[in-house]
Protein backbone atom coordinates (compact mmCIF):
# COMPACT_ATOMS: atom_id res chain seq x y z
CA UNK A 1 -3.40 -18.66 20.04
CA UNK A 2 -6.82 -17.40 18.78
CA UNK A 3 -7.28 -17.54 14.74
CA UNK A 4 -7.06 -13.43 15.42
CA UNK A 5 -3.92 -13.92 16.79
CA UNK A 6 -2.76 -16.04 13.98
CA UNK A 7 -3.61 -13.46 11.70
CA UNK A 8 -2.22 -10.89 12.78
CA UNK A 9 1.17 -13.01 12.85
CA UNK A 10 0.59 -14.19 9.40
CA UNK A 11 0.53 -10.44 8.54
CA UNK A 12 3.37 -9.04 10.14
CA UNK A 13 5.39 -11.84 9.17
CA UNK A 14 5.03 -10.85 5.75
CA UNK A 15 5.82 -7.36 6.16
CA UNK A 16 9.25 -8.00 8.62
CA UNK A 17 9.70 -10.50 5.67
CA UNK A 18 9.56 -7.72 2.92
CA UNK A 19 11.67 -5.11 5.03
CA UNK A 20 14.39 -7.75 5.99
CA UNK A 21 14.77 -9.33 2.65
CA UNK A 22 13.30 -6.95 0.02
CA UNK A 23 11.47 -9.35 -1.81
CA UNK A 24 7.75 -10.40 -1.20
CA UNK A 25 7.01 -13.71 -0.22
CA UNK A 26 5.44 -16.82 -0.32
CA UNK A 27 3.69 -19.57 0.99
CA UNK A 28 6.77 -21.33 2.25
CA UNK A 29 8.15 -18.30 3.49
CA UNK A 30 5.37 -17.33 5.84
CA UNK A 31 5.50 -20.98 7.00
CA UNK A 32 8.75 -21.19 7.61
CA UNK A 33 8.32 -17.96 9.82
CA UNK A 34 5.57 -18.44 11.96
CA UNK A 35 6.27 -22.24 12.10
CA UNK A 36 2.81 -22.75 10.93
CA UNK A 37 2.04 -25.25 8.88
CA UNK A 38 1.63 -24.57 5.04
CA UNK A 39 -1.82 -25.35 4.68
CA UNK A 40 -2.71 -23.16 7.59
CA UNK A 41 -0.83 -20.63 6.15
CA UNK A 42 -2.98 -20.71 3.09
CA UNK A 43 -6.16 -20.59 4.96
CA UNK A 44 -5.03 -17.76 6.91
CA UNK A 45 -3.93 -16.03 4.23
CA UNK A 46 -7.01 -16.38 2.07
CA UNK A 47 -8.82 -15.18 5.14
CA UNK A 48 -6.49 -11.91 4.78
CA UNK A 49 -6.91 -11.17 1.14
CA UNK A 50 -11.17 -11.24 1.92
CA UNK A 51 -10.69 -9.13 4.75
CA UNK A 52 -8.33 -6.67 2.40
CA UNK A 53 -5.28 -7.28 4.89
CA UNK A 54 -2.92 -9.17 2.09
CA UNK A 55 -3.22 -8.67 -2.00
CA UNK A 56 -1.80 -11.36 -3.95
CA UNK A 57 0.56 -9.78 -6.71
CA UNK A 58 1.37 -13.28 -7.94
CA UNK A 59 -0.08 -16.98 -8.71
CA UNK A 60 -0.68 -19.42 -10.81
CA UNK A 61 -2.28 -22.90 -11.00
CA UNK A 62 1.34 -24.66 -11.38
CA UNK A 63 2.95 -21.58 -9.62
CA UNK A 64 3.66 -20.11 -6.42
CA UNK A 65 0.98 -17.70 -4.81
CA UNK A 66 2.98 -14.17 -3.45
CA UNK A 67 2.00 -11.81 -1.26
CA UNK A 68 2.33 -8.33 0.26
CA UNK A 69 0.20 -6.58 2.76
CA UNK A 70 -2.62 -4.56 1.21
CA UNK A 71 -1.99 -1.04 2.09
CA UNK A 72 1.90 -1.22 0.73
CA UNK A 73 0.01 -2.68 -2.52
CA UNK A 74 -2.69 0.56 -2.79
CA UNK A 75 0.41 2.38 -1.96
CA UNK A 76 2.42 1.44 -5.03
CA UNK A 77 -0.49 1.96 -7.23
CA UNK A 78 -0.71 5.50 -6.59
CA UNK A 79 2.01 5.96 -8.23
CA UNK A 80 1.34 4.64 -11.11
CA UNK A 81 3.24 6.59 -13.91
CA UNK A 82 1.53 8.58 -16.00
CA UNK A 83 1.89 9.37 -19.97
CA UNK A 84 4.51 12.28 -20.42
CA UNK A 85 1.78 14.06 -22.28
CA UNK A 86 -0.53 14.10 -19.81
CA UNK A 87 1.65 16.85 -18.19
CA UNK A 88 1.16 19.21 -20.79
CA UNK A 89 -2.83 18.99 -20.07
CA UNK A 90 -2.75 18.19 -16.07
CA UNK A 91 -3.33 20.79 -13.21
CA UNK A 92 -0.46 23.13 -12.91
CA UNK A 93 -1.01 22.62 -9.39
CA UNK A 94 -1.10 19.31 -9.37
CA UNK A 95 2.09 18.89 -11.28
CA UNK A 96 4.03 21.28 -8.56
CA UNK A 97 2.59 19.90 -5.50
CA UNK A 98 3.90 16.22 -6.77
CA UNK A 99 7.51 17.89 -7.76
CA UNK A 100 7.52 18.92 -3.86
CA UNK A 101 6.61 15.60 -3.12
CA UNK A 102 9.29 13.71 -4.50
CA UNK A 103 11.52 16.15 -2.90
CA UNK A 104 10.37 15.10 0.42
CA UNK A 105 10.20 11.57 -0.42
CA UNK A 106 13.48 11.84 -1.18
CA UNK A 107 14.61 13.35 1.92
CA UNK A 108 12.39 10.96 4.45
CA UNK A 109 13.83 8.00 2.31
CA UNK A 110 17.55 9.29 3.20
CA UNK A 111 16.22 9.27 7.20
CA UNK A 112 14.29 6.14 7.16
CA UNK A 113 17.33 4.40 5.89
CA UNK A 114 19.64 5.64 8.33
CA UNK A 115 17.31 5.18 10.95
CA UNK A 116 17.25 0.90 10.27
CA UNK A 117 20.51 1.36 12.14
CA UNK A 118 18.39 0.69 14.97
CA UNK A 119 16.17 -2.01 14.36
CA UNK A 120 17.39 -3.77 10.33
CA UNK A 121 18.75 -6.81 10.27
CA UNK A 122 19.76 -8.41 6.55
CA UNK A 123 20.08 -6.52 3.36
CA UNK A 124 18.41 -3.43 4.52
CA UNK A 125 21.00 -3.30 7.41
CA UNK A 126 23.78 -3.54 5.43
CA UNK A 127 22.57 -0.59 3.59
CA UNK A 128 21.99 1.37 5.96
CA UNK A 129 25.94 0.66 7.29
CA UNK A 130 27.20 1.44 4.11
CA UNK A 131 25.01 5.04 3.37
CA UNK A 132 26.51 6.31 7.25
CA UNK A 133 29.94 5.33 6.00
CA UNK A 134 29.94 6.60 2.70
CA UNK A 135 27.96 9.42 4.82
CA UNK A 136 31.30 10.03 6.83
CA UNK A 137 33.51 10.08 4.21
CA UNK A 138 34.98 6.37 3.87
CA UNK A 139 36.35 5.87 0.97
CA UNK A 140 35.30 3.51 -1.88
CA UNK A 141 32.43 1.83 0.38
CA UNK A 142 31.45 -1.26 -1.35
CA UNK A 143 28.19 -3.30 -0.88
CA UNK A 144 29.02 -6.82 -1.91
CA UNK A 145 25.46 -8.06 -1.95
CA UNK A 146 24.03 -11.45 -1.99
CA UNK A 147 27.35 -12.97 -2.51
CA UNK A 148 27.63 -15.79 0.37
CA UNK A 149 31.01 -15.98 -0.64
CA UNK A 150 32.42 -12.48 0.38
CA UNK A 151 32.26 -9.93 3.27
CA UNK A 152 29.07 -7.99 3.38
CA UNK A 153 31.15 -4.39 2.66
CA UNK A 154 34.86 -3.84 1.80
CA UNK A 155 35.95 0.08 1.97
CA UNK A 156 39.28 1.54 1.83
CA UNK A 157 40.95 4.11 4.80
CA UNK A 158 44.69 4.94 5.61
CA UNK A 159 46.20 2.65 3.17
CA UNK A 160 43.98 -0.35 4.50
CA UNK A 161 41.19 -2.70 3.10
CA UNK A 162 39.00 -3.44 5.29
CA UNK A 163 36.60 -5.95 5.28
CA UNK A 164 33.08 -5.52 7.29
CA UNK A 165 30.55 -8.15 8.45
CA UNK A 166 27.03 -6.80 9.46
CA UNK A 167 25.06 -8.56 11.40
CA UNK A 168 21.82 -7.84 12.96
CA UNK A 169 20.41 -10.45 15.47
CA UNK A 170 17.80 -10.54 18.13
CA UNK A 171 20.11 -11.74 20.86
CA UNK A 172 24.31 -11.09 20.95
CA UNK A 173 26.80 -11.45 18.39
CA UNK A 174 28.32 -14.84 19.02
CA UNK A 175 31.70 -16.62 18.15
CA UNK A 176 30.53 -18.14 15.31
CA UNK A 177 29.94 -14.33 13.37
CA UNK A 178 33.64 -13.90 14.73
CA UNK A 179 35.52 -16.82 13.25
CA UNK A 180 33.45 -16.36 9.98
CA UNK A 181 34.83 -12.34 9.97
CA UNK A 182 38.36 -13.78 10.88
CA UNK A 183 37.96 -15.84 7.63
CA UNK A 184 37.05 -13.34 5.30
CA UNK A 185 39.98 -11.04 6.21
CA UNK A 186 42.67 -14.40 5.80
CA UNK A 187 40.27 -14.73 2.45
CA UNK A 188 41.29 -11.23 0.93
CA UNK A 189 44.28 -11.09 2.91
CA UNK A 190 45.62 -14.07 0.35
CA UNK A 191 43.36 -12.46 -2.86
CA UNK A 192 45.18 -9.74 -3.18
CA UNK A 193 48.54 -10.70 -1.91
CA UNK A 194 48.43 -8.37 0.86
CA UNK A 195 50.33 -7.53 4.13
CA UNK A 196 49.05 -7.99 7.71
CA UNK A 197 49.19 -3.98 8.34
CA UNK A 198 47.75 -3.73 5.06
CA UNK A 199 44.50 -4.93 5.92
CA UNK A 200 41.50 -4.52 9.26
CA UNK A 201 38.38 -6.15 9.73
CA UNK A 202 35.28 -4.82 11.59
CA UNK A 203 32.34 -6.72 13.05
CA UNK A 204 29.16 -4.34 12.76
CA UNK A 205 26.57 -5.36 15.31
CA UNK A 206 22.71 -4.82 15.59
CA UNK A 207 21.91 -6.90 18.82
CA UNK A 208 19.32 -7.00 20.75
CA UNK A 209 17.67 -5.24 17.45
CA UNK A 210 14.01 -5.91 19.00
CA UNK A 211 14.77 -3.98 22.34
CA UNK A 212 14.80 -0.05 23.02
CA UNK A 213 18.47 0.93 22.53
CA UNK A 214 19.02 2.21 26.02
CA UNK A 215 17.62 -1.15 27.51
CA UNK A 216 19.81 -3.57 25.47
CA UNK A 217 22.33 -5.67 27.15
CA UNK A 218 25.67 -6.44 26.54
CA UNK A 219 26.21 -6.76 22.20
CA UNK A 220 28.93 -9.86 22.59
CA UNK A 221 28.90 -13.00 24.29
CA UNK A 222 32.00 -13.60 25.95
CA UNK A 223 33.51 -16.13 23.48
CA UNK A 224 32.94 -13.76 21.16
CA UNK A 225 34.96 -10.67 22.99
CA UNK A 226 37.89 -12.98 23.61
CA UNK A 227 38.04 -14.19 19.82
CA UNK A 228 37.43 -10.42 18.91
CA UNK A 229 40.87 -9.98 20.97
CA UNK A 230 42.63 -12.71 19.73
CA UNK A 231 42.29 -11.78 15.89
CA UNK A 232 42.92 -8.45 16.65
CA UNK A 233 39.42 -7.47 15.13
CA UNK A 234 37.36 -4.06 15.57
CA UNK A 235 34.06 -3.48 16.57
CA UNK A 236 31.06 -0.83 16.91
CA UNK A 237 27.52 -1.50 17.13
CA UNK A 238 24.82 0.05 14.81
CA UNK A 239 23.56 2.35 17.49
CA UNK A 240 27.14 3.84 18.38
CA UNK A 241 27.41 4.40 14.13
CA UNK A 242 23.47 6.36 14.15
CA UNK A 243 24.48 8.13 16.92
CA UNK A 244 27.91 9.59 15.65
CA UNK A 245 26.21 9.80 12.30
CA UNK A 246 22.91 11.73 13.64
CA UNK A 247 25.38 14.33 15.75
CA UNK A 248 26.88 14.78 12.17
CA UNK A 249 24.26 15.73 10.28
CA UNK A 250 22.86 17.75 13.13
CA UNK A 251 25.83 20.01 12.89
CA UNK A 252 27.38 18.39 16.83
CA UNK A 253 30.36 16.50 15.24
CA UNK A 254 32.53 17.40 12.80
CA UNK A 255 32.66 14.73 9.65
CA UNK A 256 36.50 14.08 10.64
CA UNK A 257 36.08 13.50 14.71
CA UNK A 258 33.48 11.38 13.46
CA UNK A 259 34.99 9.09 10.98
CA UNK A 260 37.46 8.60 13.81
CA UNK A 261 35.93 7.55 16.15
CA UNK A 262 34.05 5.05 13.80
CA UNK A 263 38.10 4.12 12.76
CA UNK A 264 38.42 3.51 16.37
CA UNK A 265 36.08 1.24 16.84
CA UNK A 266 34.05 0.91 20.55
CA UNK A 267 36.20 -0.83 23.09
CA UNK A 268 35.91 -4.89 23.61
């Protein structure tokens, strides 16, 4: 690999760092993902910030040095906020053209979630699942974030709780995502005293989450399918849920055949 080549790793390893984990990162963490070693890391990445590629937005001589790429840094600066008064002197123009703006922003930010149906993997995934179920009308969709001891999303539907685990991978769901989704529905089965037919558990797949959609392969390995059967689990991949969700909002499905068919679950 060419020191070009390494760069340009070093660089979009921070960025698929940012959008998987919403954080920025740091030495370690680029390390750790390119499986370089820290000290080229730093090189590299000093290399970066002269060439403008990578700002540091954090260091100190005791401390950690953070990083994020350097157009998502100019990008955050432009909107830097502004004294209120300054609205009572600024360009009328101005001032409506930036209303319109955030209007858009607003809209493209709704798409762009959704759309990490296709490719997320992490916390940004399992936002994206629970905006399209909330979306469809599930009720009381809950995001149980960066809690290693829960489900990723409980929601409530026909009397049930259901308990979701999201996964996005760049190969197939295995058994192991399986037996740890089969343990969190025994978990809140016993929490809060509950009935067998009071409760369901979905797996929520992004595999293959590198690949075009229509060129994926199969989203379970076979140990995986047969546990699936055995705990009488559900199933549907992200792509199935954009899909149903994008026919939705494009007026081809009806909220209520949709949620179905989500309730349904794709066949193992």
């Amino acid at each position: 690999m060419t020191r070009q080549d390494e760069e340009t790793t070093v660089e979009q390893a921070v960025r698929e760092y940012i959008f998987q984990r919403h954080k920025f990162p740091q030495l370690t963490d680029i390390a750790e993902a390119t499986s370089l070693s820290k000290s080229r890391c730093k090189d590299l990445c000093d290399s970066l910030i002269h060439k403008k590629r990578l700002y540091v937005v954090f260091e100190g001589s005791t401390m950690p040095r953070v990083v994020v790429p350097y157009d998502m840094m100019q990008e955050m600066l432009r909107y830097q906020p502004l004294p209120a008064w300054v609205e009572k002197y600024g360009f009328a123009q101005r001032i409506a053209k930036e209303k319109q703006i955030a209007g858009l922003r607003a809209e493209i930010d709704e798409y762009a979630k959704l759309e990490r149906l296709l490719f997320g993997t992490d916390v940004p995934l399992e936002e994206a699942v629970v905006d399209a179920l909330s979306f469809l009308g599930f009720s009381n969709v809950r995001h149980i974030r960066d809690d290693l001891n829960n489900p990723d999303i409980t929601l409530r539907h026909e009397d049930k709780l259901v308990v979701i685990e999201v996964q996005g991978t760049t190969k197939a769901a295995d058994k192991d995502k399986v037996q740890q989704l089969a343990g969190w529905q025994q978990q809140v089965l016993v929490q809060n005293d509950l009935r067998a037919d009071q409760i369901a558990a979905f797996l929520v797949v992004n595999h293959y989450r590198e690949v075009d959609p229509e060129k994926r392969e199969g989203p379970l390995t076979m140990h995986a399918r047969e546990l699936m059967k055995l705990y009488q689990l559900r199933f549907f991949t992200t792509v199935f849920l954009y899909d149903i969700v994008k026919k939705t909002k494009t007026g081809g499905l009806a909220k209520t055949t949709a949620l179905a068919r989500i309730w349904q679950g794709q066949a193992l």
